[in-house]
N, C-alpha and C. Protein backbone atom coordinates (compact mmCIF):
# COMPACT_ATOMS: atom_id res chain seq x y z
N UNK A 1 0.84 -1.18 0.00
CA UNK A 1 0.00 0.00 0.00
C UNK A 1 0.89 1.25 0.00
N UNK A 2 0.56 2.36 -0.85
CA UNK A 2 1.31 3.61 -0.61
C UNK A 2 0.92 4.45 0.70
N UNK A 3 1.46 5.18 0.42
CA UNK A 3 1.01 6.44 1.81
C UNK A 3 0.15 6.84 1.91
N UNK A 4 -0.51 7.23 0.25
CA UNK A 4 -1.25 8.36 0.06
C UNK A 4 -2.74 7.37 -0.23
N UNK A 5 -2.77 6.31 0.63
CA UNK A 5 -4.58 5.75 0.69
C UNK A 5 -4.52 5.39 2.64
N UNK A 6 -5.79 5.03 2.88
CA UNK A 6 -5.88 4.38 4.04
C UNK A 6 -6.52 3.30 3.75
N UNK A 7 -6.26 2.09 5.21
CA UNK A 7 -6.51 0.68 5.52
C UNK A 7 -6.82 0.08 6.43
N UNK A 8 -8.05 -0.04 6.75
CA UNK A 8 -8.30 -0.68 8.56
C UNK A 8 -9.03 -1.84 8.44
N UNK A 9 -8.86 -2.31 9.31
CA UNK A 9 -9.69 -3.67 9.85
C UNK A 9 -10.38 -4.09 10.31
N UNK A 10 -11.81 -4.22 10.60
CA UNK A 10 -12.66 -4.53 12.11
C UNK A 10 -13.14 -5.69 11.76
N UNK A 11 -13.55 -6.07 13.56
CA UNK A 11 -14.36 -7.40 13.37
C UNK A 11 -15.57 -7.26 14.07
N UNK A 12 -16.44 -7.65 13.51
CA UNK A 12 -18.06 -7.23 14.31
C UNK A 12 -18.51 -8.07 14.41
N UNK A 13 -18.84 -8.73 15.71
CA UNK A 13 -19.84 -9.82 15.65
C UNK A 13 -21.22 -9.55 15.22
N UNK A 14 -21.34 -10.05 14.07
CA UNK A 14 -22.69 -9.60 13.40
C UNK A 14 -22.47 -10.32 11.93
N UNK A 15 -23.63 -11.01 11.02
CA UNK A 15 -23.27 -11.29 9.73
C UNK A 15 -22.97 -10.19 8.99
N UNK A 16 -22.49 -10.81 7.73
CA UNK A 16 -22.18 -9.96 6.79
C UNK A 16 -23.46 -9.27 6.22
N UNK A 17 -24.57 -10.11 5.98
CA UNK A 17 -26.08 -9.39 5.90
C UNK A 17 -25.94 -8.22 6.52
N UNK A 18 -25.98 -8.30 7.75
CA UNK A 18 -26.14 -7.47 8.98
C UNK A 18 -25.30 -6.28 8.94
N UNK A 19 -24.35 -6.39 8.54
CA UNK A 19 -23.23 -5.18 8.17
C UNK A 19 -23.66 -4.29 6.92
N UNK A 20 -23.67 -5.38 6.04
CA UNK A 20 -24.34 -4.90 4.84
C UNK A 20 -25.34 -3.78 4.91
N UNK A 21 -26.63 -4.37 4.95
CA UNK A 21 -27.76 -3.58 6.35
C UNK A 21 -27.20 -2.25 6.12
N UNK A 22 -26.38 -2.67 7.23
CA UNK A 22 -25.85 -1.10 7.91
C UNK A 22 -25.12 -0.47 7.12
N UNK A 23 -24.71 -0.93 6.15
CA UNK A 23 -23.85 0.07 5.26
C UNK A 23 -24.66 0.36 3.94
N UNK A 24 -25.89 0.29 3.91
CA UNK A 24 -26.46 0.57 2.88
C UNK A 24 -28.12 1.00 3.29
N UNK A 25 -28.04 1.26 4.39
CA UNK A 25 -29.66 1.85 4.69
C UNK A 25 -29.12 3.20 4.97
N UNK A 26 -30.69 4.21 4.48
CA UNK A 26 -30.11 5.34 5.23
C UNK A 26 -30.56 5.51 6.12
N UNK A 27 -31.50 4.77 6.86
CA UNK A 27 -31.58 5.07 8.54
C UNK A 27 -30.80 4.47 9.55
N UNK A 28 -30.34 3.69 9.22
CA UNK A 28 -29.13 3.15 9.90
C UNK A 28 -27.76 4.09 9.76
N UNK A 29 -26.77 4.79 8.70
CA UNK A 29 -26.40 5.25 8.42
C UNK A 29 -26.16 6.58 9.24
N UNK A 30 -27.51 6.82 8.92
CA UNK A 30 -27.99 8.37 9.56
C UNK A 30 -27.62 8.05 11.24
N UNK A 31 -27.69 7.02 11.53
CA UNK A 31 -27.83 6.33 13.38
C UNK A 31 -26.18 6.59 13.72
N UNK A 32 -25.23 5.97 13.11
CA UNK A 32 -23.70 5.83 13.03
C UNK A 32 -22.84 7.00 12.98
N UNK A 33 -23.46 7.88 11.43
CA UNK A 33 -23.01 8.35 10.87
C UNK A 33 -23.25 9.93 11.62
N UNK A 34 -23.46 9.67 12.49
CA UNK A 34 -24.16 11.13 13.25
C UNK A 34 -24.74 12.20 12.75
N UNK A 35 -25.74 11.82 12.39
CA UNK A 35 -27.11 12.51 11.64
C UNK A 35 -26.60 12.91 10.02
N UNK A 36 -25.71 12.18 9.45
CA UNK A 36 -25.39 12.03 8.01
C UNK A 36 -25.90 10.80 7.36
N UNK A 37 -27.14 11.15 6.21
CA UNK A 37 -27.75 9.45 5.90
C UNK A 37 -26.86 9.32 4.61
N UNK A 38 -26.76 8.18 4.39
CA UNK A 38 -25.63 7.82 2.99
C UNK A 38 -27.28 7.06 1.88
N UNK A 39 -27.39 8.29 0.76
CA UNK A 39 -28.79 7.79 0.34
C UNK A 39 -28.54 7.35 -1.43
N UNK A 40 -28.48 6.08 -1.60
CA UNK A 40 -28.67 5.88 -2.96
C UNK A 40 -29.59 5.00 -3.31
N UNK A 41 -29.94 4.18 -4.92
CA UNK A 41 -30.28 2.96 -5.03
C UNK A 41 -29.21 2.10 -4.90
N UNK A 42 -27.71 2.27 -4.98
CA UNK A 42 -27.02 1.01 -5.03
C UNK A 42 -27.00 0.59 -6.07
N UNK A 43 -26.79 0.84 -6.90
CA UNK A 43 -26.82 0.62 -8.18
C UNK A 43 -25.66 0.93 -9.02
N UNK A 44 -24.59 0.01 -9.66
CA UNK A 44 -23.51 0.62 -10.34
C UNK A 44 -23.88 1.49 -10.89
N UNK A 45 -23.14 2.58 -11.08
CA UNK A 45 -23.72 4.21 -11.60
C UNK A 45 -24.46 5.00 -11.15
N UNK A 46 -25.28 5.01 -10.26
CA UNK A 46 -25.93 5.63 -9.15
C UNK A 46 -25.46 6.61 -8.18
N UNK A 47 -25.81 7.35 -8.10
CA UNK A 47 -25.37 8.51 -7.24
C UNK A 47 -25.41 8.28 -6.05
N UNK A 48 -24.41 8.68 -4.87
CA UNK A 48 -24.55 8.18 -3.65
C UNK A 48 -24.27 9.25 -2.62
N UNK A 49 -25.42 9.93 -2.23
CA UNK A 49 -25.37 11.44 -1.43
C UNK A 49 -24.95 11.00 -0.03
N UNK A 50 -23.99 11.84 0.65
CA UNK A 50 -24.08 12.01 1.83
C UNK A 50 -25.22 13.63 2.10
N UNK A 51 -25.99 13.05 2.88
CA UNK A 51 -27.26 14.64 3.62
C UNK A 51 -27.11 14.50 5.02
N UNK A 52 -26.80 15.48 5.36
CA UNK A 52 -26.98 15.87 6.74
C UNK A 52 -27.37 17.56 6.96
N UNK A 53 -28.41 16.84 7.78
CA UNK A 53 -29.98 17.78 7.78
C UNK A 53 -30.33 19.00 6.33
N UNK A 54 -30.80 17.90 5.96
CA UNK A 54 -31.29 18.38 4.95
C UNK A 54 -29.87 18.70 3.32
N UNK A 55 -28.87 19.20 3.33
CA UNK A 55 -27.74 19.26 3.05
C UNK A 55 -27.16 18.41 2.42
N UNK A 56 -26.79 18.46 0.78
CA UNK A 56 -25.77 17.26 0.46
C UNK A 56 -24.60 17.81 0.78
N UNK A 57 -23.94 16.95 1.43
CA UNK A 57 -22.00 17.24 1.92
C UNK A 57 -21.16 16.68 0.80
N UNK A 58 -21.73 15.26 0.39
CA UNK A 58 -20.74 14.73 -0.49
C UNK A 58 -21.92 14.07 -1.37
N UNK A 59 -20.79 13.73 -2.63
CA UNK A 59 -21.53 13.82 -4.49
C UNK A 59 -20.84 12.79 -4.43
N UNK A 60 -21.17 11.30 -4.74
CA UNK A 60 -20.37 10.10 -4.68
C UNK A 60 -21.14 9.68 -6.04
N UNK A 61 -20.39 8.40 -6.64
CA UNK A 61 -20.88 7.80 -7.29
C UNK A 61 -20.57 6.23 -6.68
N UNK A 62 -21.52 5.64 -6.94
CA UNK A 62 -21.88 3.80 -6.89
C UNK A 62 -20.60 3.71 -7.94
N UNK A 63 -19.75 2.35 -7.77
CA UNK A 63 -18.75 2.01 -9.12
C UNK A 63 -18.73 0.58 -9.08
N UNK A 64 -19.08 -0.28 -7.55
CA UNK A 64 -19.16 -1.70 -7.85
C UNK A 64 -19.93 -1.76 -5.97
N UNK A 65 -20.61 -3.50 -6.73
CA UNK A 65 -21.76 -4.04 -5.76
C UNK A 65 -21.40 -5.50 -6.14
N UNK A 66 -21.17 -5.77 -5.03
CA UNK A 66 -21.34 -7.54 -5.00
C UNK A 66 -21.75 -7.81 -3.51
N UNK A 67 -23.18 -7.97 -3.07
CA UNK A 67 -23.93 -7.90 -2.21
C UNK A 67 -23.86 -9.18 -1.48
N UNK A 68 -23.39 -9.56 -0.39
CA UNK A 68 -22.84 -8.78 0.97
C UNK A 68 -21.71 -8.78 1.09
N UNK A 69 -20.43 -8.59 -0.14
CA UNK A 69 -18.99 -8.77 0.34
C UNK A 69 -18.01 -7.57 -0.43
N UNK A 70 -18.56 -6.78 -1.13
CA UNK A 70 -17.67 -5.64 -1.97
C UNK A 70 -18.78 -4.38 -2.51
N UNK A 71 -18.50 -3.29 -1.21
CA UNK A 71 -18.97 -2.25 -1.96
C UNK A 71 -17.78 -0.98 -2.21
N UNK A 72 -18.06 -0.47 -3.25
CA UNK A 72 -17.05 0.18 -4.03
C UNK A 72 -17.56 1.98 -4.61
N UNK A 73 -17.42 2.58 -4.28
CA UNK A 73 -17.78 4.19 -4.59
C UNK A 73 -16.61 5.10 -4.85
N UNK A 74 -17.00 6.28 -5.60
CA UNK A 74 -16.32 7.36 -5.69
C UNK A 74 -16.59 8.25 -4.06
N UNK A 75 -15.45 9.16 -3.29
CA UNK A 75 -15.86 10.22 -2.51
C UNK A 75 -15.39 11.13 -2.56
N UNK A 76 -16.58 12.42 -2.88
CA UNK A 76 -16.48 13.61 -3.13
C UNK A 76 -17.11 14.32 -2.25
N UNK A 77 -16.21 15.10 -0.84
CA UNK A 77 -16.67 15.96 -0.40
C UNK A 77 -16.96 17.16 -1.12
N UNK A 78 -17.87 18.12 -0.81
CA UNK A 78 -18.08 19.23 -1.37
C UNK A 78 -18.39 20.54 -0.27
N UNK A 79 -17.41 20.21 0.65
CA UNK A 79 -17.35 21.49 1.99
C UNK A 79 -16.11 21.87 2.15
N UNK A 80 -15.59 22.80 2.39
CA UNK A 80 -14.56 23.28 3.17
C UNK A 80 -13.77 22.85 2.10
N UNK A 81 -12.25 22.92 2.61
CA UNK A 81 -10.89 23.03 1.49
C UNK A 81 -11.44 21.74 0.19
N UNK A 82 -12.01 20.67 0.74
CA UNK A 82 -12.45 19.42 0.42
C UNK A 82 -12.95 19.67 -1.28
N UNK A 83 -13.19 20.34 -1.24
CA UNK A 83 -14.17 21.01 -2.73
C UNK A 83 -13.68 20.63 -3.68
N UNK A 84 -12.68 21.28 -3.72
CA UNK A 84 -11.54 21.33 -4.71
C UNK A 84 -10.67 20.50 -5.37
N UNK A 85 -11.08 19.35 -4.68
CA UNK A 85 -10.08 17.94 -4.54
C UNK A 85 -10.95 17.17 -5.57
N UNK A 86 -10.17 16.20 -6.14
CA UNK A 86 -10.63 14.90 -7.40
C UNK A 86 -11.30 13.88 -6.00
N UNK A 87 -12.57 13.15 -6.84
CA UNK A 87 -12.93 12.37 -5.72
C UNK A 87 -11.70 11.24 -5.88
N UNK A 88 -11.61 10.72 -4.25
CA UNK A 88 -11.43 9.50 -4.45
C UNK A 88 -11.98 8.39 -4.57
N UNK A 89 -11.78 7.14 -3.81
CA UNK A 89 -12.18 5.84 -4.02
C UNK A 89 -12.30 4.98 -2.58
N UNK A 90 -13.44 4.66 -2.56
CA UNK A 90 -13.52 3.70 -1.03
C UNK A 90 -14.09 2.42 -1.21
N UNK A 91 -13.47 1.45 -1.04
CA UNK A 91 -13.52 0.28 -0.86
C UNK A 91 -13.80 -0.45 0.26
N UNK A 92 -15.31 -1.46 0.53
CA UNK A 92 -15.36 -2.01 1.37
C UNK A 92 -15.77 -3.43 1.00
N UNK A 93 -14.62 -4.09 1.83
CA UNK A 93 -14.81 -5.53 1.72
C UNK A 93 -15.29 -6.47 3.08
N UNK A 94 -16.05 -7.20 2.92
CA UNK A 94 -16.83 -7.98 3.80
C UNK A 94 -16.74 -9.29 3.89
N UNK A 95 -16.62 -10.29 4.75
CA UNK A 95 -16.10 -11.59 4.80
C UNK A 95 -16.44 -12.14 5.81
N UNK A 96 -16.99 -13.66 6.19
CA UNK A 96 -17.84 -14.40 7.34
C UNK A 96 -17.52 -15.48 7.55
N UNK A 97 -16.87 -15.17 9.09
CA UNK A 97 -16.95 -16.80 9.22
C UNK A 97 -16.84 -16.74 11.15
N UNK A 98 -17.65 -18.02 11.48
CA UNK A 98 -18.16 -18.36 12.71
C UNK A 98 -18.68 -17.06 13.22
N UNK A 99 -19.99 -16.07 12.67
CA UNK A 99 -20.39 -15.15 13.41
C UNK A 99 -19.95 -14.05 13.60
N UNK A 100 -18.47 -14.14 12.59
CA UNK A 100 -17.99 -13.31 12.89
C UNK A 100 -17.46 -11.87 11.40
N UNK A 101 -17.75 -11.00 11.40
CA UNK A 101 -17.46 -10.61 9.96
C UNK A 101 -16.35 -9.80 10.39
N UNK A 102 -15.35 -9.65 9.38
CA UNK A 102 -14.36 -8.65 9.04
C UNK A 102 -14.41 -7.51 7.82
N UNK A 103 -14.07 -6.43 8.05
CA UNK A 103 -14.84 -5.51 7.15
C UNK A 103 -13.67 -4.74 6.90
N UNK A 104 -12.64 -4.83 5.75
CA UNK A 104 -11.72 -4.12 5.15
C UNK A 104 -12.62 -2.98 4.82
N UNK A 105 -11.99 -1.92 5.05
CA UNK A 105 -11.75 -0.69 4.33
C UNK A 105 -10.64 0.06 4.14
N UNK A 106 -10.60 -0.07 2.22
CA UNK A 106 -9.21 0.48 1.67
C UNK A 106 -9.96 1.73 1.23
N UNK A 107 -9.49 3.74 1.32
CA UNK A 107 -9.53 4.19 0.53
C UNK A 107 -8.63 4.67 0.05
N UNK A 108 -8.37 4.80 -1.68
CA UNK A 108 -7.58 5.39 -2.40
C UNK A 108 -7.78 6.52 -3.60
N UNK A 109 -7.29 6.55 -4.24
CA UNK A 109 -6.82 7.57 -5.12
C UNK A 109 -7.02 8.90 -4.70
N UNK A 110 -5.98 9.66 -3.95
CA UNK A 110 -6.60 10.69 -3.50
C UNK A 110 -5.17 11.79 -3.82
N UNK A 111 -6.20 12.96 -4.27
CA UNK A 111 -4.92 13.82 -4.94
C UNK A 111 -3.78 13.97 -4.39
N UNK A 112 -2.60 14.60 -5.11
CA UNK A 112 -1.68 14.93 -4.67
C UNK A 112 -1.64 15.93 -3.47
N UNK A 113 -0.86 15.74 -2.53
CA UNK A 113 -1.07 16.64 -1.32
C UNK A 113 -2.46 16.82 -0.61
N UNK A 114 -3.10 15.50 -0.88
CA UNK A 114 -5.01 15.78 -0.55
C UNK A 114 -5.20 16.37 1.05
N UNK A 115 -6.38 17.06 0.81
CA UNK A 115 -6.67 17.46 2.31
C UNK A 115 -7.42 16.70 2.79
N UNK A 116 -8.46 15.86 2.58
CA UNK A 116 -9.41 14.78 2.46
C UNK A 116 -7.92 13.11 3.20
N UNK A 117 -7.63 13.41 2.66
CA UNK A 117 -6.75 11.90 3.42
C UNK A 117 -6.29 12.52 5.16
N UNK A 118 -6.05 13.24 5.56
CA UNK A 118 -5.56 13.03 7.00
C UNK A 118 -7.33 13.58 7.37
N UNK A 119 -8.15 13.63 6.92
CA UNK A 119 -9.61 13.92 7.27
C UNK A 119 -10.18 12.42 7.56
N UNK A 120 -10.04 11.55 6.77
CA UNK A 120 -10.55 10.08 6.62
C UNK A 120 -9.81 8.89 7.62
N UNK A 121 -8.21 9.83 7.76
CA UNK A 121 -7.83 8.81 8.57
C UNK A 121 -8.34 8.94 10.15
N UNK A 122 -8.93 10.16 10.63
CA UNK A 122 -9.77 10.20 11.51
C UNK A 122 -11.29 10.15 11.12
N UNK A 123 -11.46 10.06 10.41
CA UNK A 123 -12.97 10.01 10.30
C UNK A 123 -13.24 8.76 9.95
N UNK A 124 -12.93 7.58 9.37
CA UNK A 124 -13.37 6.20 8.92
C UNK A 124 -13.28 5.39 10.45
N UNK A 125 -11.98 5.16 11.37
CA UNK A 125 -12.10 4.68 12.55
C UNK A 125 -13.37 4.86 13.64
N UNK A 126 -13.77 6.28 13.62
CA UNK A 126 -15.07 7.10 14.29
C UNK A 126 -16.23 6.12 13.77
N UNK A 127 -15.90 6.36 12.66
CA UNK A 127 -17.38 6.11 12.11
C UNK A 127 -17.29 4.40 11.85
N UNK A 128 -16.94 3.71 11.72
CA UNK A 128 -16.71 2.39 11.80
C UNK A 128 -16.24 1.57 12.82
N UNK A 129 -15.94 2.06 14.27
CA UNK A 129 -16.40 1.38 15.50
C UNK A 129 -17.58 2.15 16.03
N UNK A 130 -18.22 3.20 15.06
CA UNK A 130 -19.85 3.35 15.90
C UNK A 130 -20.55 2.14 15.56
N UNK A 131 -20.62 2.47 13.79
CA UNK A 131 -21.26 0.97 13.20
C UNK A 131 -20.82 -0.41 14.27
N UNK A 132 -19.63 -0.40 14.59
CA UNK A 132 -19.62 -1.81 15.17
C UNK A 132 -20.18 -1.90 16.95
N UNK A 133 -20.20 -0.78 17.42
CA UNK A 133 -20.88 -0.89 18.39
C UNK A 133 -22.34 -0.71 18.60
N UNK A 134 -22.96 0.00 17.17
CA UNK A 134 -24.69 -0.37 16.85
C UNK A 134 -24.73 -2.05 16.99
N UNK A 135 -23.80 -2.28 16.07
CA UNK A 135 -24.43 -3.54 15.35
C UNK A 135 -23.92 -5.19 16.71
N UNK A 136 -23.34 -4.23 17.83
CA UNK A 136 -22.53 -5.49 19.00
C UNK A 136 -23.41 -5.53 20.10
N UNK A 137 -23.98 -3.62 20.03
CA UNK A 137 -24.76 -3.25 21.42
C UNK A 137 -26.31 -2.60 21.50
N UNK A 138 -25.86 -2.41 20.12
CA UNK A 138 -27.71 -1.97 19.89
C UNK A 138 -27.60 -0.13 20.02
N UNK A 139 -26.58 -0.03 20.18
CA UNK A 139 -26.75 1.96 20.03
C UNK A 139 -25.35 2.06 19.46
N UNK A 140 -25.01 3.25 18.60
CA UNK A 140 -23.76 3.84 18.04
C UNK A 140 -22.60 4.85 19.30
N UNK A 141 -21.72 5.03 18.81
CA UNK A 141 -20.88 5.75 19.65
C UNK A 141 -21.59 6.91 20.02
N UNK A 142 -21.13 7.94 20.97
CA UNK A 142 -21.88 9.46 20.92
C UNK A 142 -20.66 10.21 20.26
N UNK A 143 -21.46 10.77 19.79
CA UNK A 143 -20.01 11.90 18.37
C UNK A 143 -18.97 12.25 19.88
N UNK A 144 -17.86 12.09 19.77
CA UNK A 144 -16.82 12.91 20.36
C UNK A 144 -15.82 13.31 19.64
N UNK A 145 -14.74 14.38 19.88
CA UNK A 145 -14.00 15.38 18.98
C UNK A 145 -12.49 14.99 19.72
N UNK A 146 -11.48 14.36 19.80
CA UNK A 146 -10.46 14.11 20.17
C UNK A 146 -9.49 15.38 19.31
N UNK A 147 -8.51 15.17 20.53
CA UNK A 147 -7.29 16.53 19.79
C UNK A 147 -6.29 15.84 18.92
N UNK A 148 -5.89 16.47 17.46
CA UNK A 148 -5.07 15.46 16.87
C UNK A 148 -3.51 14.71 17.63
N UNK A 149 -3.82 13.83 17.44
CA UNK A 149 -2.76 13.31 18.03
C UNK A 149 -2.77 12.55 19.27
N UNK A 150 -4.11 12.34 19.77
CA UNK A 150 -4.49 12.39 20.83
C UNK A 150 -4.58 10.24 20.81
């Protein structure tokens, strides 16, 4: 892997259905994602909005679906320095066994000098042990703001 993508790992006790679910409803989404719903059909070529309240933040596109083990999108913020930037690419892979799923997420292609990559490398961990503590405990994290470095 180069520098310039990120790569994490989790394990959720929960099926891959079940993850799935959660990574593709927008009321679930909206639950994790702290009042951001992730709203498409899912559909290769399909548009895939991030809204929060009321608000699109990010202009994504759908690029691959293989339902419950590879979802694949363009991400394009459209706030702050973020604007300006080529979308990148987020990759999530899903995999089951004894109850137990593992959920790669690679994202890449992200411009030169991107401002969006040290944004994701705190923001994908946040947001992907909320999902895993919805989906372990029945409620998501509560948003908290840590100091970098922290």
């Amino acid at each position: 892997m180069d520098a310039a993508s990120y790569t994490a790992v989790f394990y959720i006790r929960a099926t891959s259905e079940a993850v799935w679910d959660a990574l593709t409803s927008a009321d679930k989404t909206q639950t994790y994602w702290h009042d951001t719903r992730l709203e498409s059909t899912w559909q290769v070529g399909a548009e895939l909005l991030f809204v929060r309240n009321g608000a699109v933040t990010d202009r994504n596109v759908v690029l691959e679906v293989v339902e419950p083990q590879l979802l694949r999108y363009s991400f394009k913020p459209l706030f702050a320095d973020f604007a300006a930037e080529q979308p990148s690419r987020v990759s999530i892979f899903l995999d089951h066994d004894n109850g137990v799923t593992r959920l790669t997420i690679h994202h890449d292609e992200f411009a030169p000098q991107s401002s969006v990559l040290p944004a994701v490398r705190v923001g994908w961990p946040m947001i992907l042990s909320s999902l895993k503590s919805l989906l372990e405990c029945g409620a998501p994290l509560p948003l908290a703001t840590f100091p970098p470095n922290a």
